[in-house]
PDB file of N, CA and C in Angstrom:
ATOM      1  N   UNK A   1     -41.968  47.446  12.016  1.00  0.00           N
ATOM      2  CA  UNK A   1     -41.916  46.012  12.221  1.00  0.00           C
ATOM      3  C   UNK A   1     -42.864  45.656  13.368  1.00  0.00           C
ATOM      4  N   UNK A   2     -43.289  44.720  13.009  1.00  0.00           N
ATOM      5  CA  UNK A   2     -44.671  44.332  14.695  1.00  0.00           C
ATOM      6  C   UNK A   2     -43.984  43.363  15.113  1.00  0.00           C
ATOM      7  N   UNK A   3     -44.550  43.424  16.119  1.00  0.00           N
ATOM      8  CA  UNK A   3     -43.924  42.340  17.576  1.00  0.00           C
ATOM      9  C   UNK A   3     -44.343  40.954  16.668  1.00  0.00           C
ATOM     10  N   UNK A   4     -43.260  40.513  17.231  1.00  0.00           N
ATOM     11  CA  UNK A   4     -43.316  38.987  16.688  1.00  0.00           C
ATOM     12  C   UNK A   4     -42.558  38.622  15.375  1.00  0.00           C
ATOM     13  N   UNK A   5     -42.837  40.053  14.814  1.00  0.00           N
ATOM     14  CA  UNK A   5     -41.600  40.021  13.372  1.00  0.00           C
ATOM     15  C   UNK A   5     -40.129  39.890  13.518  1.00  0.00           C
ATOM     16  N   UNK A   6     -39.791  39.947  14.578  1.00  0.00           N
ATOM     17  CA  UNK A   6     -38.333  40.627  15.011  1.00  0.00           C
ATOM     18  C   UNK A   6     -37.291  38.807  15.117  1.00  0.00           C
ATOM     19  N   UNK A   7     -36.446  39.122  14.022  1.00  0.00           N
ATOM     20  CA  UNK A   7     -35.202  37.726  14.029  1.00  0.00           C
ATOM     21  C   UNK A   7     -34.379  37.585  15.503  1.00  0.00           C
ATOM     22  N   UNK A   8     -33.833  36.737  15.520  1.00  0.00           N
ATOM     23  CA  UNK A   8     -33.045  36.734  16.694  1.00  0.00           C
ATOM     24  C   UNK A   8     -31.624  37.401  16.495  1.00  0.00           C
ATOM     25  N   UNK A   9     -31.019  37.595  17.071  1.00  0.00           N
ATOM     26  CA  UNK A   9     -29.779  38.437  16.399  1.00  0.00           C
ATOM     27  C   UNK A   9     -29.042  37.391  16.233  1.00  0.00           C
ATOM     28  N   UNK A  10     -28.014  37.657  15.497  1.00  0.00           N
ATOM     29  CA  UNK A  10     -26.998  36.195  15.088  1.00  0.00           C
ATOM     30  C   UNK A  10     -25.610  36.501  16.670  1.00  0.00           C
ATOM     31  N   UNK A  11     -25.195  35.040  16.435  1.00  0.00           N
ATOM     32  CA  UNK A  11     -24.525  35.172  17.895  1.00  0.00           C
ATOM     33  C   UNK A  11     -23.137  34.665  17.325  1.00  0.00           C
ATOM     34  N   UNK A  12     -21.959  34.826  18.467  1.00  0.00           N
ATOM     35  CA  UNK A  12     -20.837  34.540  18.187  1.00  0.00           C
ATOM     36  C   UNK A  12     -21.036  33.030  17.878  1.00  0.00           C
ATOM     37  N   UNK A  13     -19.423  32.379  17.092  1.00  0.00           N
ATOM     38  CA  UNK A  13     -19.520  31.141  17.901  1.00  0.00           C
ATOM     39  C   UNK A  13     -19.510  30.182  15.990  1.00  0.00           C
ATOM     40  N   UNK A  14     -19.370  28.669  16.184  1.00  0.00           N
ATOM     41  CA  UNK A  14     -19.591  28.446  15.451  1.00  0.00           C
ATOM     42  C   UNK A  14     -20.493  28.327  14.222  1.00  0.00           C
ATOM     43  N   UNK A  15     -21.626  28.497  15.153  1.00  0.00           N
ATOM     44  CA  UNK A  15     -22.894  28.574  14.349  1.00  0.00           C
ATOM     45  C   UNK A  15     -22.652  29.874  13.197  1.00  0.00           C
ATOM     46  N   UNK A  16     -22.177  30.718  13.543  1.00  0.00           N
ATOM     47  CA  UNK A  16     -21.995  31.890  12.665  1.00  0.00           C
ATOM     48  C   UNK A  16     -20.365  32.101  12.614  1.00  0.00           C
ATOM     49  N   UNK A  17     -19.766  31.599  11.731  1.00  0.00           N
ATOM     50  CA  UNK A  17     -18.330  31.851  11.384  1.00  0.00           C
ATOM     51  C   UNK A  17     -17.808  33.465  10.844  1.00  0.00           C
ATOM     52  N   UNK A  18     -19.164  33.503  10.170  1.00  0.00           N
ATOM     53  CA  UNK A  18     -18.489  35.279  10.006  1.00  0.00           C
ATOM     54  C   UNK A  18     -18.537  36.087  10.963  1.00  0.00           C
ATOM     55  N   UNK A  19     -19.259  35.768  12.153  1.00  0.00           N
ATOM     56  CA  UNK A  19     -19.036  36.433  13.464  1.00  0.00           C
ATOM     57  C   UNK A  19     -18.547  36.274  14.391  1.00  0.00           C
ATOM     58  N   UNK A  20     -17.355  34.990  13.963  1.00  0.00           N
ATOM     59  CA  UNK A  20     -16.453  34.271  15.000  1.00  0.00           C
ATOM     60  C   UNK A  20     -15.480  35.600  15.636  1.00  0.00           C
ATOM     61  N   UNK A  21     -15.393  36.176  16.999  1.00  0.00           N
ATOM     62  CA  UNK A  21     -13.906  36.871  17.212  1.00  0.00           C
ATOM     63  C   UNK A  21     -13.063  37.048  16.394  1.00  0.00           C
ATOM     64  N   UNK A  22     -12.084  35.463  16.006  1.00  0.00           N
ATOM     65  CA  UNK A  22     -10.984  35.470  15.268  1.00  0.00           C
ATOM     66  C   UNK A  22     -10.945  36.202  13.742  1.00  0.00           C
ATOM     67  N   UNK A  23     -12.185  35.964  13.308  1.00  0.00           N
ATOM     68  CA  UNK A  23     -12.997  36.251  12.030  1.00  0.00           C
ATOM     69  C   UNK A  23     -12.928  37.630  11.955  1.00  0.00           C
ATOM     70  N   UNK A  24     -13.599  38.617  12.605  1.00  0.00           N
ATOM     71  CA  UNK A  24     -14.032  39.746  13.050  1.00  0.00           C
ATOM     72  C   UNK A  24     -12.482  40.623  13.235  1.00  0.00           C
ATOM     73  N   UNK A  25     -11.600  39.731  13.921  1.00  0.00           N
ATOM     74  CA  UNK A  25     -10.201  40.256  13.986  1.00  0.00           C
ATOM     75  C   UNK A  25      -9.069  40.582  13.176  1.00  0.00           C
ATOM     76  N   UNK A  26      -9.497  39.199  12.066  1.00  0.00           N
ATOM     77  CA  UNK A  26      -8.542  39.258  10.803  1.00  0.00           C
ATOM     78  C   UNK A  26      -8.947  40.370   9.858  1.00  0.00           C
ATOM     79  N   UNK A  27     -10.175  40.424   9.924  1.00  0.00           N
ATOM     80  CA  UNK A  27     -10.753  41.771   9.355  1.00  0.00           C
ATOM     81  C   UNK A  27     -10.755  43.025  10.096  1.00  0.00           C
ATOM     82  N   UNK A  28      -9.520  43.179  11.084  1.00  0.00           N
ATOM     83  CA  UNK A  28      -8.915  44.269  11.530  1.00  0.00           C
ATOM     84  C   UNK A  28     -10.473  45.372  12.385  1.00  0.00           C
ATOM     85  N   UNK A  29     -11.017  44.418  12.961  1.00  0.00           N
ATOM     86  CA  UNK A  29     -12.342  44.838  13.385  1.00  0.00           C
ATOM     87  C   UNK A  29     -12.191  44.263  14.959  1.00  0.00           C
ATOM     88  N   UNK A  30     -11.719  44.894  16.103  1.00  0.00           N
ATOM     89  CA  UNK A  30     -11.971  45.024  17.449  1.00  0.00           C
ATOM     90  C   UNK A  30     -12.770  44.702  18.176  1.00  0.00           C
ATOM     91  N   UNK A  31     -13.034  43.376  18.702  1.00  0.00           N
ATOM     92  CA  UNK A  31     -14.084  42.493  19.595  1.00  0.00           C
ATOM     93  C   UNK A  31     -14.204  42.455  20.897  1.00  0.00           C
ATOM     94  N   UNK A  32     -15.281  43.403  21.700  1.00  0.00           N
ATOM     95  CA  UNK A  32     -15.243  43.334  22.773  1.00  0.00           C
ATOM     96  C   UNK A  32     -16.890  42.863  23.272  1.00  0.00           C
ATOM     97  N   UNK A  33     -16.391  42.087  24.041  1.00  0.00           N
ATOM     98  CA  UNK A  33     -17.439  41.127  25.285  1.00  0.00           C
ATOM     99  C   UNK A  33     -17.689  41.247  26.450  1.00  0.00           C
ATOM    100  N   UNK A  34     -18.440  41.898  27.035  1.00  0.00           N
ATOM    101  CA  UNK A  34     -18.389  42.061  28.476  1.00  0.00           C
ATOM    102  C   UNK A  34     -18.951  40.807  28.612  1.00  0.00           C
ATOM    103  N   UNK A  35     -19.085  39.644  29.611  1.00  0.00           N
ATOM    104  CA  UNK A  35     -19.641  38.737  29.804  1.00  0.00           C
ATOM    105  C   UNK A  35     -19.830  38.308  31.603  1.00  0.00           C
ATOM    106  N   UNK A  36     -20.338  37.444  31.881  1.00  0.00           N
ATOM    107  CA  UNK A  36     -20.456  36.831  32.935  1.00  0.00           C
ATOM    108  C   UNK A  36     -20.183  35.509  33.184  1.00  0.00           C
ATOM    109  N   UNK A  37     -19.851  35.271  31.829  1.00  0.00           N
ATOM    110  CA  UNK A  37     -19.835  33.561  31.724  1.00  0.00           C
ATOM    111  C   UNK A  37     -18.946  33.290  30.946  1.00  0.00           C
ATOM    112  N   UNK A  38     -18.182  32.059  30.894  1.00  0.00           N
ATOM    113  CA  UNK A  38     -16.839  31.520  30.317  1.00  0.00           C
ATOM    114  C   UNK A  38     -16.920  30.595  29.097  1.00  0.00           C
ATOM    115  N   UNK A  39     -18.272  30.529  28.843  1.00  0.00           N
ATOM    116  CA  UNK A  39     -18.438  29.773  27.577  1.00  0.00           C
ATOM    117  C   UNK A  39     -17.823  29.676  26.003  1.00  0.00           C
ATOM    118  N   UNK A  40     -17.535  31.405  25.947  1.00  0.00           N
ATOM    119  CA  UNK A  40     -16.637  31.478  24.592  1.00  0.00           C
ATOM    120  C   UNK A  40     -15.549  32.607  24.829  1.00  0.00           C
ATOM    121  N   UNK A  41     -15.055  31.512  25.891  1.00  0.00           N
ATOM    122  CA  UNK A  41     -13.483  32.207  26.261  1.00  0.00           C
ATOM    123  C   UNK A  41     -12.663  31.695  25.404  1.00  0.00           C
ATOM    124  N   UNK A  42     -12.694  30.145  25.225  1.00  0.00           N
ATOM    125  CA  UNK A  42     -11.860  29.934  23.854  1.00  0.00           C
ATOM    126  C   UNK A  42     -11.846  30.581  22.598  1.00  0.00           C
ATOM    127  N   UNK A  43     -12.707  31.440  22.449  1.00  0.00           N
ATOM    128  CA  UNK A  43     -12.773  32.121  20.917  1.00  0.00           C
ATOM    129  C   UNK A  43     -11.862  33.366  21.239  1.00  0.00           C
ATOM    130  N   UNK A  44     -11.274  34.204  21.953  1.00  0.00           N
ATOM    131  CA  UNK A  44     -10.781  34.738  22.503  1.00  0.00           C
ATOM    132  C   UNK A  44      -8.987  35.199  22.577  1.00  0.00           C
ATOM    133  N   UNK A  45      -7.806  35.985  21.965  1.00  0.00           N
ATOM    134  CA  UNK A  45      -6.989  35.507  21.844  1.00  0.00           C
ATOM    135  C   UNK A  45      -6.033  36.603  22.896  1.00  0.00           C
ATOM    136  N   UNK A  46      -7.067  37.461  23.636  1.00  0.00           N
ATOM    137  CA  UNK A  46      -6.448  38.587  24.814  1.00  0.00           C
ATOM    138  C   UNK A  46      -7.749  38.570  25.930  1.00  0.00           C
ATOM    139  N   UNK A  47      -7.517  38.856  26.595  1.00  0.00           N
ATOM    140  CA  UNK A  47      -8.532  38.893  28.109  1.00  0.00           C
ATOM    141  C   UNK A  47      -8.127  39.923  28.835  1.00  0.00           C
ATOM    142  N   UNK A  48      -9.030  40.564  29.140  1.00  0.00           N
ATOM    143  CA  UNK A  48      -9.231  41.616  30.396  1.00  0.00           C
ATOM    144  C   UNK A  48     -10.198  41.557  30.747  1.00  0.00           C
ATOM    145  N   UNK A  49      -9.913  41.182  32.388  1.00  0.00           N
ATOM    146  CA  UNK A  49     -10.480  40.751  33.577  1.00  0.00           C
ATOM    147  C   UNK A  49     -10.749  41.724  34.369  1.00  0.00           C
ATOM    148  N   UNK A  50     -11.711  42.399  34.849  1.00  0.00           N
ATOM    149  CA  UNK A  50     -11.774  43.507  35.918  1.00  0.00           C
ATOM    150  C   UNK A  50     -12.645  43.353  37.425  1.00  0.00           C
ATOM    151  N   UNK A  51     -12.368  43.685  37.979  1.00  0.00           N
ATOM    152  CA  UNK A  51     -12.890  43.300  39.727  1.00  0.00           C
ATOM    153  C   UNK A  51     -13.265  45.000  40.206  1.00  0.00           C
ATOM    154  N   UNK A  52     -14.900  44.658  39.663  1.00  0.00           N
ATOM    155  CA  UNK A  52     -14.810  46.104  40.864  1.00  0.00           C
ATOM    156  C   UNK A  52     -14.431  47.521  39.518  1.00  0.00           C
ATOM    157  N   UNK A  53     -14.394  46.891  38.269  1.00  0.00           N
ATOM    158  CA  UNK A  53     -14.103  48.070  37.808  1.00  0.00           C
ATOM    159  C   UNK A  53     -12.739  48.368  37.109  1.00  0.00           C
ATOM    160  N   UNK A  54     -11.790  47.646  37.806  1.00  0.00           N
ATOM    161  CA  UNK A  54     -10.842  47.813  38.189  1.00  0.00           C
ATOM    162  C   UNK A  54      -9.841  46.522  37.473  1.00  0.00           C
ATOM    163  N   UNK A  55      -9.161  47.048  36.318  1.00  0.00           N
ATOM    164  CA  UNK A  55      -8.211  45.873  35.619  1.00  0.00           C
ATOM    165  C   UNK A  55      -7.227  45.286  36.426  1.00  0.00           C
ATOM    166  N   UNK A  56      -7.593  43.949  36.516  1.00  0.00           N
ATOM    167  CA  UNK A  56      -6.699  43.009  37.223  1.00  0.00           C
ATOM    168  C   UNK A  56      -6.199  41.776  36.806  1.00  0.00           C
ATOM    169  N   UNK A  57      -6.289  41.898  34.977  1.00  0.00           N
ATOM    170  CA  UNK A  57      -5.524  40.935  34.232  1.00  0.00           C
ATOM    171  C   UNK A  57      -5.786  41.356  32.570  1.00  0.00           C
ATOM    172  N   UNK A  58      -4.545  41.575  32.015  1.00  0.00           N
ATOM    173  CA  UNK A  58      -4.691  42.141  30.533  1.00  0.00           C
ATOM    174  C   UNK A  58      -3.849  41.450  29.868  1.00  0.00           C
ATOM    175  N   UNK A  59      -4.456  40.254  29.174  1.00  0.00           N
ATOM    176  CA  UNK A  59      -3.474  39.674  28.277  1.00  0.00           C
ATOM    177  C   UNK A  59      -3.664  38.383  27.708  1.00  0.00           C
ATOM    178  N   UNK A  60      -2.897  37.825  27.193  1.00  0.00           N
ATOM    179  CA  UNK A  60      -3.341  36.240  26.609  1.00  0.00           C
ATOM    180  C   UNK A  60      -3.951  35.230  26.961  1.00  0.00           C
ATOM    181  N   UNK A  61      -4.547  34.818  26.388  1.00  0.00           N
ATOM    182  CA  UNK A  61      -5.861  34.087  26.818  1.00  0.00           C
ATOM    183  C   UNK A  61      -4.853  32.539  27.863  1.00  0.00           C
ATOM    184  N   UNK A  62      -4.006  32.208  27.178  1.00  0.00           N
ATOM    185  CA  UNK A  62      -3.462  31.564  27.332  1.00  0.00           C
ATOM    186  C   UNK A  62      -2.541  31.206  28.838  1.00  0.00           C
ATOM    187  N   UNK A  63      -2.367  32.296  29.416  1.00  0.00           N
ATOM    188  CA  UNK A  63      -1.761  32.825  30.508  1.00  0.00           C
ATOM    189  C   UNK A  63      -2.949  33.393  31.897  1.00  0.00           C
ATOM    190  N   UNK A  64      -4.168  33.430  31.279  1.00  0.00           N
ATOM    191  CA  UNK A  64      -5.178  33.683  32.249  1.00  0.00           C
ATOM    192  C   UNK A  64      -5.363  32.903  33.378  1.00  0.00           C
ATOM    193  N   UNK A  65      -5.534  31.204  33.175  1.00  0.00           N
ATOM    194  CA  UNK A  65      -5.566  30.524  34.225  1.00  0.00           C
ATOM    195  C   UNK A  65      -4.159  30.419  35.527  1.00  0.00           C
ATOM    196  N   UNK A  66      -3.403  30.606  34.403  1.00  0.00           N
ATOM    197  CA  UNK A  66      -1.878  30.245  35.301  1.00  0.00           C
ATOM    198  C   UNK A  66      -2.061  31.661  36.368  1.00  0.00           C
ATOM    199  N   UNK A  67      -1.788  32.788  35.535  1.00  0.00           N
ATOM    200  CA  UNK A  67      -1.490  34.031  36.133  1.00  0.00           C
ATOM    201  C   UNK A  67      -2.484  34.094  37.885  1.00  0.00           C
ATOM    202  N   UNK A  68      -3.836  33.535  37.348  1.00  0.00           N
ATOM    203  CA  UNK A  68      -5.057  33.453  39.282  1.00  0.00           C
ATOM    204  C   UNK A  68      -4.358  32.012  39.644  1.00  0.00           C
ATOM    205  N   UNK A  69      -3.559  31.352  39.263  1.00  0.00           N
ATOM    206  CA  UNK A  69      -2.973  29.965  40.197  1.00  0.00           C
ATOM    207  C   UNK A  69      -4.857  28.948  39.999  1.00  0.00           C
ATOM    208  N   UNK A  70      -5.525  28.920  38.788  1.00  0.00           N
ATOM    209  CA  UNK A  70      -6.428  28.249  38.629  1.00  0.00           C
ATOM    210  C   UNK A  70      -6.374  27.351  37.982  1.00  0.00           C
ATOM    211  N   UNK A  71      -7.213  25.767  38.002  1.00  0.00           N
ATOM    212  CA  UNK A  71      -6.914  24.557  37.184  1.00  0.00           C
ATOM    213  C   UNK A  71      -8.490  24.730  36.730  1.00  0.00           C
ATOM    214  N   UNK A  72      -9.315  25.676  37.174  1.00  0.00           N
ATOM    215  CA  UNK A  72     -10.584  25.368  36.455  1.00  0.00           C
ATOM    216  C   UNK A  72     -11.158  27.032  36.201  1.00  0.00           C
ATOM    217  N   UNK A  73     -11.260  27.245  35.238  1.00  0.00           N
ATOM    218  CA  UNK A  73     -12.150  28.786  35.473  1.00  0.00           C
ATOM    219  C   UNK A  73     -13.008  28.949  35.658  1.00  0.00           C
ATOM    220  N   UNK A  74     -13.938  28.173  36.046  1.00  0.00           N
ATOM    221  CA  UNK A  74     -14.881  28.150  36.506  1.00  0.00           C
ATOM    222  C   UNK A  74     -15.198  29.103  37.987  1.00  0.00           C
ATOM    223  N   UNK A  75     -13.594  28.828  38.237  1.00  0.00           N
ATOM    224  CA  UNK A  75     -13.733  29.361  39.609  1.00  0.00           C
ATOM    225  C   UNK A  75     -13.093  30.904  39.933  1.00  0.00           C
ATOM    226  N   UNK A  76     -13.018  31.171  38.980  1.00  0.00           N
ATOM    227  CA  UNK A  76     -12.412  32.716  38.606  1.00  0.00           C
ATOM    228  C   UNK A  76     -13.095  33.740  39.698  1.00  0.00           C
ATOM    229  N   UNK A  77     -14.635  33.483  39.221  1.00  0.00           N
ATOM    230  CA  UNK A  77     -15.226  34.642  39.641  1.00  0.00           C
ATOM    231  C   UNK A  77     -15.405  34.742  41.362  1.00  0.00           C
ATOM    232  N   UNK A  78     -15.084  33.501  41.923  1.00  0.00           N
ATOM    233  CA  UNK A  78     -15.321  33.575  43.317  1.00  0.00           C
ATOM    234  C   UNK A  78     -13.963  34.005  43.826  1.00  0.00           C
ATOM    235  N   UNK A  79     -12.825  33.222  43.194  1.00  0.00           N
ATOM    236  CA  UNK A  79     -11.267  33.779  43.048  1.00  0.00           C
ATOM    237  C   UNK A  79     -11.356  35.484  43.734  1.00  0.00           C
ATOM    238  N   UNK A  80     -11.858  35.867  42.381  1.00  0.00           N
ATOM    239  CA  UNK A  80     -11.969  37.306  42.469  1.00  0.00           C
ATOM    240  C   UNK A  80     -12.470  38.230  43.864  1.00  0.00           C
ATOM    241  N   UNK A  81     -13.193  37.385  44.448  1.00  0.00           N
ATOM    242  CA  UNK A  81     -13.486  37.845  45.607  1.00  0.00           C
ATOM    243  C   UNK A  81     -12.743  38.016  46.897  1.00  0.00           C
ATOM    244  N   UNK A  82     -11.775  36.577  46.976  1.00  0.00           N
ATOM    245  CA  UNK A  82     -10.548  36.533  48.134  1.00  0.00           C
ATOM    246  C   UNK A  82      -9.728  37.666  48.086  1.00  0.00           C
ATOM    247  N   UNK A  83      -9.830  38.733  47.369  1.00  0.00           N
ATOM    248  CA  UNK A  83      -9.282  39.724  48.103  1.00  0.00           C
ATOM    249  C   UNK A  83      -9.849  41.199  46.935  1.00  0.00           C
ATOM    250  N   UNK A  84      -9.770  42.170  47.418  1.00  0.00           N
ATOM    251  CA  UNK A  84     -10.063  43.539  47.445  1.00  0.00           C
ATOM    252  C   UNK A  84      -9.679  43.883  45.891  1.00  0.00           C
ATOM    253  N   UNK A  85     -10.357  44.752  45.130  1.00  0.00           N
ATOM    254  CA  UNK A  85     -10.203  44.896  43.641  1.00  0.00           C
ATOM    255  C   UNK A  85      -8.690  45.959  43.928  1.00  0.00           C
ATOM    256  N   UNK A  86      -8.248  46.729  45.023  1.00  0.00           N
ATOM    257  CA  UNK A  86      -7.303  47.343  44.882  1.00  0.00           C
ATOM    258  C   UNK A  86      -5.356  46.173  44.742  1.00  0.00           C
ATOM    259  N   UNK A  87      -5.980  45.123  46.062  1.00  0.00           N
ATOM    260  CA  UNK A  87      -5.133  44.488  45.890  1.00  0.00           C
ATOM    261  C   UNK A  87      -5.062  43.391  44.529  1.00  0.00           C
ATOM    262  N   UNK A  88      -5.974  43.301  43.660  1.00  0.00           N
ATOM    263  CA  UNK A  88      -5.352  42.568  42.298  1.00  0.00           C
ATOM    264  C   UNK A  88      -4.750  43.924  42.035  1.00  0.00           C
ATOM    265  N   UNK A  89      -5.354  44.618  41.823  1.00  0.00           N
ATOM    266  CA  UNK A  89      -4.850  45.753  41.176  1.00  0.00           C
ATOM    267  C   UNK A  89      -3.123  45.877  40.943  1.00  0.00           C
ATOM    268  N   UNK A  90      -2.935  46.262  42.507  1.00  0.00           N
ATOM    269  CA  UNK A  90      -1.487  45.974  42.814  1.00  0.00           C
ATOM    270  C   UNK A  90      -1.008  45.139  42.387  1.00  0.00           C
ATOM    271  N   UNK A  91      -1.197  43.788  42.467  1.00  0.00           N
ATOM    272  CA  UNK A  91      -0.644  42.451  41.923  1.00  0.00           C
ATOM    273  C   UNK A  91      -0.344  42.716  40.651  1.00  0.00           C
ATOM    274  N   UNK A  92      -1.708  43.032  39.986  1.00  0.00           N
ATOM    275  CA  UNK A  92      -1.370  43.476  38.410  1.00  0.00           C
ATOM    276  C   UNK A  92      -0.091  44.193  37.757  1.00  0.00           C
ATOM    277  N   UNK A  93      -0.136  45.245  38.597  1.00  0.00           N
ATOM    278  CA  UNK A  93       0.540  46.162  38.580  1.00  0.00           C
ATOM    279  C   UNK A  93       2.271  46.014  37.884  1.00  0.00           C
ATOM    280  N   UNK A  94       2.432  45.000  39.058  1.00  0.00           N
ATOM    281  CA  UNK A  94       3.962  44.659  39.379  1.00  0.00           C
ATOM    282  C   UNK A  94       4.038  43.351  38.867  1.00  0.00           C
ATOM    283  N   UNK A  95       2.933  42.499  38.547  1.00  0.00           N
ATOM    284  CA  UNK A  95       3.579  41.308  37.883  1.00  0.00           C
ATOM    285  C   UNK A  95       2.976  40.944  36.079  1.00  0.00           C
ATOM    286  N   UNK A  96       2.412  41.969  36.033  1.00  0.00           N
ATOM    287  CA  UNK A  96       1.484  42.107  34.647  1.00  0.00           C
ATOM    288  C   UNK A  96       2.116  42.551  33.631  1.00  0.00           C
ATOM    289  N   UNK A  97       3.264  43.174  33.620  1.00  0.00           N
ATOM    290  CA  UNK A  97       4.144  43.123  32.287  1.00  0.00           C
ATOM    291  C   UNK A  97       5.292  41.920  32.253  1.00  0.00           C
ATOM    292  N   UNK A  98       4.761  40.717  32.620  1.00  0.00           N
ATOM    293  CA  UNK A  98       5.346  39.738  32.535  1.00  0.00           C
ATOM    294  C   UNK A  98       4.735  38.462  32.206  1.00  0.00           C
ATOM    295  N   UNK A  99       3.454  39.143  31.741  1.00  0.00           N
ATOM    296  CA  UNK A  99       2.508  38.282  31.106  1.00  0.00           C
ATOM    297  C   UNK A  99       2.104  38.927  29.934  1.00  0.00           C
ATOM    298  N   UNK A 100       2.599  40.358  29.695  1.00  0.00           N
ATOM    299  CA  UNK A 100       2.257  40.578  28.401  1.00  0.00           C
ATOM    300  C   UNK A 100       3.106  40.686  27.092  1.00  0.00           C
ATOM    301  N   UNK A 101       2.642  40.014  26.685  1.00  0.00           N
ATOM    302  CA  UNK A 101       3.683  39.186  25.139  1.00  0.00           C
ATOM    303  C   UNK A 101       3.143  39.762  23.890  1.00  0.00           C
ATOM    304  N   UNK A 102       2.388  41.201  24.031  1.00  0.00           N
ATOM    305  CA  UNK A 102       1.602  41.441  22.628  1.00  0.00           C
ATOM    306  C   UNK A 102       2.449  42.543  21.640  1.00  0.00           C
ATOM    307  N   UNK A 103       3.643  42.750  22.797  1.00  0.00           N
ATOM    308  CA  UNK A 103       4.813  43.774  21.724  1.00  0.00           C
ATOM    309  C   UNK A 103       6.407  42.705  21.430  1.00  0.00           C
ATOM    310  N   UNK A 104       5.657  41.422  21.919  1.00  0.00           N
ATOM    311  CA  UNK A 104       6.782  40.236  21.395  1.00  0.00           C
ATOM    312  C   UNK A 104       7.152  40.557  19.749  1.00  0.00           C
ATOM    313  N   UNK A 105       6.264  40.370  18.977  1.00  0.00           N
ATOM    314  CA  UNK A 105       6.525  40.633  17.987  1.00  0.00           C
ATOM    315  C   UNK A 105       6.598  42.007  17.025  1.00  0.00           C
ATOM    316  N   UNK A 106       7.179  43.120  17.429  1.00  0.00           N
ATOM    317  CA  UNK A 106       6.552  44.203  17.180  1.00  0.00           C
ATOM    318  C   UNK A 106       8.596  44.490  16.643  1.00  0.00           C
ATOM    319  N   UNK A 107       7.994  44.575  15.214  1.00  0.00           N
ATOM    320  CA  UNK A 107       8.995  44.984  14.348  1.00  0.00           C
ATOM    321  C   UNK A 107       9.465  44.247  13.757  1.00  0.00           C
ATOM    322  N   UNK A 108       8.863  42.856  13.907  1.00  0.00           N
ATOM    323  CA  UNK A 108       9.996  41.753  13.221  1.00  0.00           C
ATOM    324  C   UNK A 108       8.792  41.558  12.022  1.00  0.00           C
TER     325      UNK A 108
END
């Protein structure tokens, strides 16, 4: 292929529905995003958040803002900084199976 031949790759998102997350999921196919940016967090129906490496939120998308005490996520990533990736850690630790609701339904 020569330079210049090359398509753009297709991207999440509406523009491409067969490559929506949710899409990708129902078809029992595992979607992971490393990102930097919050733009298609709504497509999204679990989150893990890491600081440093280091998991400091695993779970419903839905529960992400509440769990950092945030009204905008925007502000997550500076959030993340007021304190040490060991201490979310900890936090996680001890208050993070109380945000996770993904064996709620498990057997019914």
């Amino acid at each position: 292929m020569r330079r210049g031949d090359a398509r753009p790759r297709p991207r999440f998102g509406a523009g491409n529905p067969d490559l929506a997350p949710r899409t990708l999921a129902r078809r029992r196919r595992l979607v992971i995003n490393a990102t930097n940016t919050l733009s298609d967090f709504h497509l999204y129906d679990r989150i893990v958040a890491l600081s440093e490496g280091v998991v400091v939120y695993n779970g419903p998308r839905e529960y992400f803002a509440y769990y950092f005490g945030l009204e905008n996520l925007d502000a997550i990533f500076a959030h993340l900084k007021t304190r040490s990736s060991e201490d979310w850690k900890a936090s996680w630790n001890k208050r993070g199976p109380y945000f996770d609701v993904s064996n709620e339904t498990a057997g019914t």
